[in-house]
C-alpha atoms as a PDB file:
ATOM      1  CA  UNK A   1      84.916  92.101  72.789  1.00  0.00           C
ATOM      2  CA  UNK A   2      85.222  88.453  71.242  1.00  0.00           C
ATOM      3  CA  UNK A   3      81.750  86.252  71.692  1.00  0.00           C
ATOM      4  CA  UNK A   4      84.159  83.447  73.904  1.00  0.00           C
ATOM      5  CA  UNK A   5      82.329  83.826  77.103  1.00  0.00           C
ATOM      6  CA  UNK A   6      85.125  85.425  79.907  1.00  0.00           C
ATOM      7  CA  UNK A   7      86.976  82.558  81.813  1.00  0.00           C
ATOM      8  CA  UNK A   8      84.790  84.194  85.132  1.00  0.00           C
ATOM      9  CA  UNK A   9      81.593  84.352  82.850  1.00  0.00           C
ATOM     10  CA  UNK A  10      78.598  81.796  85.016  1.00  0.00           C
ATOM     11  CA  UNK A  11      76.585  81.119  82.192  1.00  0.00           C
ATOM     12  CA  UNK A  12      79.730  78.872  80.599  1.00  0.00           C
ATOM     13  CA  UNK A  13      78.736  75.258  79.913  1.00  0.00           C
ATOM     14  CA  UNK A  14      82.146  74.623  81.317  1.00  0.00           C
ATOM     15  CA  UNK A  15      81.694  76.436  84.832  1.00  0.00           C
ATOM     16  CA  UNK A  16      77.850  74.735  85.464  1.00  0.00           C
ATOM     17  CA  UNK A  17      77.958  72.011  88.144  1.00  0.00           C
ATOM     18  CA  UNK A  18      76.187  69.241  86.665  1.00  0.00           C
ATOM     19  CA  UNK A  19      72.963  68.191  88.536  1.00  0.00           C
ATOM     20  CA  UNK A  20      71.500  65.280  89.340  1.00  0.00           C
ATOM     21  CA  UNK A  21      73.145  61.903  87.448  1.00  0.00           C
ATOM     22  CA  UNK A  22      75.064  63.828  85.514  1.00  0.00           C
ATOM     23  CA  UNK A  23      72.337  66.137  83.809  1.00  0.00           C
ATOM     24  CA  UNK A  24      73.419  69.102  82.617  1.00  0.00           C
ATOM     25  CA  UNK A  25      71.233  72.083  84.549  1.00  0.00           C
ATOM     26  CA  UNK A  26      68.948  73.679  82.312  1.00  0.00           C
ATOM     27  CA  UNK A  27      68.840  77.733  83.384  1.00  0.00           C
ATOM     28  CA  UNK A  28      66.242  79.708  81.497  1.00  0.00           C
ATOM     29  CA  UNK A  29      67.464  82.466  79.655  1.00  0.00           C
ATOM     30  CA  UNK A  30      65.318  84.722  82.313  1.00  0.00           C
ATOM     31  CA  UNK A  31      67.080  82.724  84.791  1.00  0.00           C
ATOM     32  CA  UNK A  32      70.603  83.308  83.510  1.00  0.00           C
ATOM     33  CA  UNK A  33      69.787  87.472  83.005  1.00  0.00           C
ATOM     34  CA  UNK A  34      68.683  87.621  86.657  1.00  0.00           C
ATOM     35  CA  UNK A  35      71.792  85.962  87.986  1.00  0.00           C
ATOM     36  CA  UNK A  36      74.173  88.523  85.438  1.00  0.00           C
ATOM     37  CA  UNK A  37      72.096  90.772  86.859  1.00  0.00           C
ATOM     38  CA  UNK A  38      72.749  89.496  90.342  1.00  0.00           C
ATOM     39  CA  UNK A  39      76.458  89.526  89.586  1.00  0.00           C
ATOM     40  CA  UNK A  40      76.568  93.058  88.026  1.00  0.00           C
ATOM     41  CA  UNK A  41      74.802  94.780  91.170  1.00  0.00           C
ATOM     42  CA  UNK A  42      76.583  92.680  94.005  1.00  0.00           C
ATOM     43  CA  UNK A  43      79.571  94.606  95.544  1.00  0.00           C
ATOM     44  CA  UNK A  44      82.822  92.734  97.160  1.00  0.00           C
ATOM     45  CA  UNK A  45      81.453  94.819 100.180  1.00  0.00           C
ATOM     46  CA  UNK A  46      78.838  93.356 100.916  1.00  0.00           C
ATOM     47  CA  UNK A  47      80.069  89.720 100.410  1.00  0.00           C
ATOM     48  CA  UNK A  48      82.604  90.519 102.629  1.00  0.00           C
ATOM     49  CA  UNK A  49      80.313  91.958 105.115  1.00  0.00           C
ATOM     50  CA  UNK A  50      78.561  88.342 104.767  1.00  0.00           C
ATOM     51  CA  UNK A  51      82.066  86.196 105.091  1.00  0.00           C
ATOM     52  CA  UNK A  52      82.500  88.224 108.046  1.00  0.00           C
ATOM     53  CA  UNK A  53      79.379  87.369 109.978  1.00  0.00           C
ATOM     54  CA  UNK A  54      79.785  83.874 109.333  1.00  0.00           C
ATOM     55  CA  UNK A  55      82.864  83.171 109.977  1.00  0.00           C
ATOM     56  CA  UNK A  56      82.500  85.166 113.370  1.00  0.00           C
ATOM     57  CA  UNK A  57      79.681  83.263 113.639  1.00  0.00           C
ATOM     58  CA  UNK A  58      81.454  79.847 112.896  1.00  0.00           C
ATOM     59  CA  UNK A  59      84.663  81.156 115.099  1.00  0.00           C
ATOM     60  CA  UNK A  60      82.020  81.123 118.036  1.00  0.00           C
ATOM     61  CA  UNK A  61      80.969  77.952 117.684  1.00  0.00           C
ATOM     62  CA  UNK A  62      84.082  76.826 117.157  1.00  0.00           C
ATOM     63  CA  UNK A  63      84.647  77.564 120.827  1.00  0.00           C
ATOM     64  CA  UNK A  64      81.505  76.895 122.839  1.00  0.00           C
ATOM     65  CA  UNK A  65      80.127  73.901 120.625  1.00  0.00           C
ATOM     66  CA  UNK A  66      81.156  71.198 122.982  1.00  0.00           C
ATOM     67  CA  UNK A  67      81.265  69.019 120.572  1.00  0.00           C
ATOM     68  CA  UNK A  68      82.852  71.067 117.840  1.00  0.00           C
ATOM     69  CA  UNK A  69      85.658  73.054 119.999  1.00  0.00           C
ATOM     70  CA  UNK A  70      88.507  73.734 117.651  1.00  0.00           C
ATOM     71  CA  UNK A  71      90.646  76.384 119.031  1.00  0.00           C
ATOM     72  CA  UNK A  72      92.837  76.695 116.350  1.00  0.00           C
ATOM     73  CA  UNK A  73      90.105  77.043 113.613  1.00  0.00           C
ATOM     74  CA  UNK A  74      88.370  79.858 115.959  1.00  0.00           C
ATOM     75  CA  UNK A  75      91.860  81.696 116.224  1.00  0.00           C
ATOM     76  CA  UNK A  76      91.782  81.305 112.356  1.00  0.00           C
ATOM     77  CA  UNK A  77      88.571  82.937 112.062  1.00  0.00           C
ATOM     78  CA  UNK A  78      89.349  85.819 114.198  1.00  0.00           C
ATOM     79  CA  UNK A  79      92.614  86.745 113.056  1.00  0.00           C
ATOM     80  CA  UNK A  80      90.729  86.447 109.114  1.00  0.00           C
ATOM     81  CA  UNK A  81      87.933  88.954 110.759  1.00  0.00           C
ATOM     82  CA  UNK A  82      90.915  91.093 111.687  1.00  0.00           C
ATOM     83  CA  UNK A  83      92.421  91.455 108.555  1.00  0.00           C
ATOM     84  CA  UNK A  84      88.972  92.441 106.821  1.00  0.00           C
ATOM     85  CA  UNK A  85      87.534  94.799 109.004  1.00  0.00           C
ATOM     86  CA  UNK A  86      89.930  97.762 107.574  1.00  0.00           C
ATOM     87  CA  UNK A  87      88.729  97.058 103.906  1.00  0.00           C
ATOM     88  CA  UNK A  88      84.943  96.595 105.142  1.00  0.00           C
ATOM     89  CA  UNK A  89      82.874 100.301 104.976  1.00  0.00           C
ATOM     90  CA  UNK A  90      83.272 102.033 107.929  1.00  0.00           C
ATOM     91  CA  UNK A  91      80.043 101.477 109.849  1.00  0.00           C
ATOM     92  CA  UNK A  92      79.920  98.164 108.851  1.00  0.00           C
ATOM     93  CA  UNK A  93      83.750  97.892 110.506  1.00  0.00           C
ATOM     94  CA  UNK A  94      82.571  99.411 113.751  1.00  0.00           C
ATOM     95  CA  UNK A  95      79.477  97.293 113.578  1.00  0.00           C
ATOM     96  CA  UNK A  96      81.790  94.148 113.790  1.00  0.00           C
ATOM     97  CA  UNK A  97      84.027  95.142 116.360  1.00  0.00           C
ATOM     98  CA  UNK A  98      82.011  94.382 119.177  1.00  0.00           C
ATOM     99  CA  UNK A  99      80.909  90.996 118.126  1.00  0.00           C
ATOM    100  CA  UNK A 100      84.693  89.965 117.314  1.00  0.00           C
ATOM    101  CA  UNK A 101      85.741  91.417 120.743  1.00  0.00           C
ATOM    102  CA  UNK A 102      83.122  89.041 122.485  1.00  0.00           C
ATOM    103  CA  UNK A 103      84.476  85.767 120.591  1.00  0.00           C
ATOM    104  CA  UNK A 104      88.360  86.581 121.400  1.00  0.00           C
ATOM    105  CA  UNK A 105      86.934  86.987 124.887  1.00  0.00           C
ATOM    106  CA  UNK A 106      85.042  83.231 124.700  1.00  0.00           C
ATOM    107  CA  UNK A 107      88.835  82.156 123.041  1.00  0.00           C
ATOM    108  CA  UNK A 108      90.659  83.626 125.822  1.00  0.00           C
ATOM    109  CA  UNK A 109      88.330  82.534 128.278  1.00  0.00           C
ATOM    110  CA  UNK A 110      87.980  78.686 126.000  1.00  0.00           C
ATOM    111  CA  UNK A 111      92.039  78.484 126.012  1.00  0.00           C
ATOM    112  CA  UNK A 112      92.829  79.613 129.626  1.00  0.00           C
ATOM    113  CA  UNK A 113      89.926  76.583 130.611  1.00  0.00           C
ATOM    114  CA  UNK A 114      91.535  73.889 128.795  1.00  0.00           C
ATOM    115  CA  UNK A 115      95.630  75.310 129.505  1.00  0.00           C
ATOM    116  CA  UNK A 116      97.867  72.920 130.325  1.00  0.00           C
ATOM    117  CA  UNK A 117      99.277  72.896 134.407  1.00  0.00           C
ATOM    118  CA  UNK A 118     101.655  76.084 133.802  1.00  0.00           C
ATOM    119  CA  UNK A 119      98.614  78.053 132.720  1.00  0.00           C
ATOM    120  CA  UNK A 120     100.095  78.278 129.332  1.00  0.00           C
ATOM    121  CA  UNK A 121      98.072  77.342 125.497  1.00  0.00           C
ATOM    122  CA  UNK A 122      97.892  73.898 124.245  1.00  0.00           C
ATOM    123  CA  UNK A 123     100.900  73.257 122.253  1.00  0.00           C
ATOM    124  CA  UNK A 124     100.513  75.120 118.343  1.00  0.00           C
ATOM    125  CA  UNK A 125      97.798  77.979 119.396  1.00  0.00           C
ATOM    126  CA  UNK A 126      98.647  81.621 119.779  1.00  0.00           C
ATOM    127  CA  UNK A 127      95.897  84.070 121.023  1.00  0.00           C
ATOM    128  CA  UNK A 128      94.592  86.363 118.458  1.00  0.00           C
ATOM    129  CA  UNK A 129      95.890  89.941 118.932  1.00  0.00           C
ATOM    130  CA  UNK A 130      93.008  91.936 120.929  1.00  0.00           C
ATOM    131  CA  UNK A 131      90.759  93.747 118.339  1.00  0.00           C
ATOM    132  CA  UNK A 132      88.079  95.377 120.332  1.00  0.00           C
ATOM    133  CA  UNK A 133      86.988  97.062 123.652  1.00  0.00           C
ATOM    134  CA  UNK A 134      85.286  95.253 126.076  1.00  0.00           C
ATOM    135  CA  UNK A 135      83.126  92.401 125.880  1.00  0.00           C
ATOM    136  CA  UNK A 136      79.693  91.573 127.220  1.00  0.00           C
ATOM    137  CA  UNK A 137      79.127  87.891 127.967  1.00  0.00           C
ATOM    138  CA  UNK A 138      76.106  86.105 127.690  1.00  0.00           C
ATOM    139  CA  UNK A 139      74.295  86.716 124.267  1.00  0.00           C
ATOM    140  CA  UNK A 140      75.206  83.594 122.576  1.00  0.00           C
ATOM    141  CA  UNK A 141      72.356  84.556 119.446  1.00  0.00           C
ATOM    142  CA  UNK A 142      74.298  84.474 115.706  1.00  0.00           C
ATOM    143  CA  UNK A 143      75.596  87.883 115.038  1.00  0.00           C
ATOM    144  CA  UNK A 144      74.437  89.768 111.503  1.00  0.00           C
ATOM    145  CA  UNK A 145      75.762  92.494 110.090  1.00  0.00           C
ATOM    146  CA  UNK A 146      72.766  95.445 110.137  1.00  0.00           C
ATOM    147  CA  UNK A 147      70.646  95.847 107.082  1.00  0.00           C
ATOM    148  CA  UNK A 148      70.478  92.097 106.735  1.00  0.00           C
END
């Protein structure tokens, strides 16, 4: 192994956001071993577990924000939930499968609300495919995965 820090390595002068007026920031070297650290214990798991709350999370409000509605970024977010769940730990899958099935339900019921006269979609969305059993209304709380 050559000493030319890896092109993924964080403690590369290169990859450091500068801070304030251009300053370089100044990490400690007990700083920089507890973020390797960090980086050597987190799994893809569990940052997937966490891109999955919030983006069901962000889906939601997507849809019931009043002044945030976006349809087709909530339809986004669920169909990106659906494609995760099957690489998520298995408890951790089922955990999110009610919470998904309650925001398609708030799309479905978001969409039909705001259809055009022939009951159909506004022109460019397509419901996500159904991903869950049934949904109970009315908790409008941010969802977390468990163990968080």
């Amino acid at each position: 192994m050559s000493d030319k820090p890896s092109e993924h390595d964080i403690s590369d002068p290169e990859l450091q956001q500068p801070g304030p007026e251009g300053a370089e920031p100044q990490l400690s070297e007990a700083e920089r071993e507890m973020l390797e650290q960090q980086m050597r214990e987190v799994r893809v798991e569990d940052l997937l577990t966490q891109t999955v709350a919030s983006v069901l999370n962000l889906s939601a409000r997507r849809i019931v924000k009043e002044d945030e509605v976006d349809l087709e970024q909530a339809r986004i977010g669920i169909e990106a939930v659906r494609a995760i769940i099957p690489l998520l730990p298995a408890e951790v899958g089922e955990a999110v499968r009610e919470p998904l099935s309650q925001v398609q339900m708030l799309y479905v019921q978001k969409r039909e609300g705001s259809a055009g006269p022939e009951g159909s979609p506004p022109a460019g969305e397509q419901p996500p495919a159904d991903g869950g059993g049934p949904a109970s209304g009315g908790d409008s709380g941010l969802w977390t995965p468990r163990g968080s």
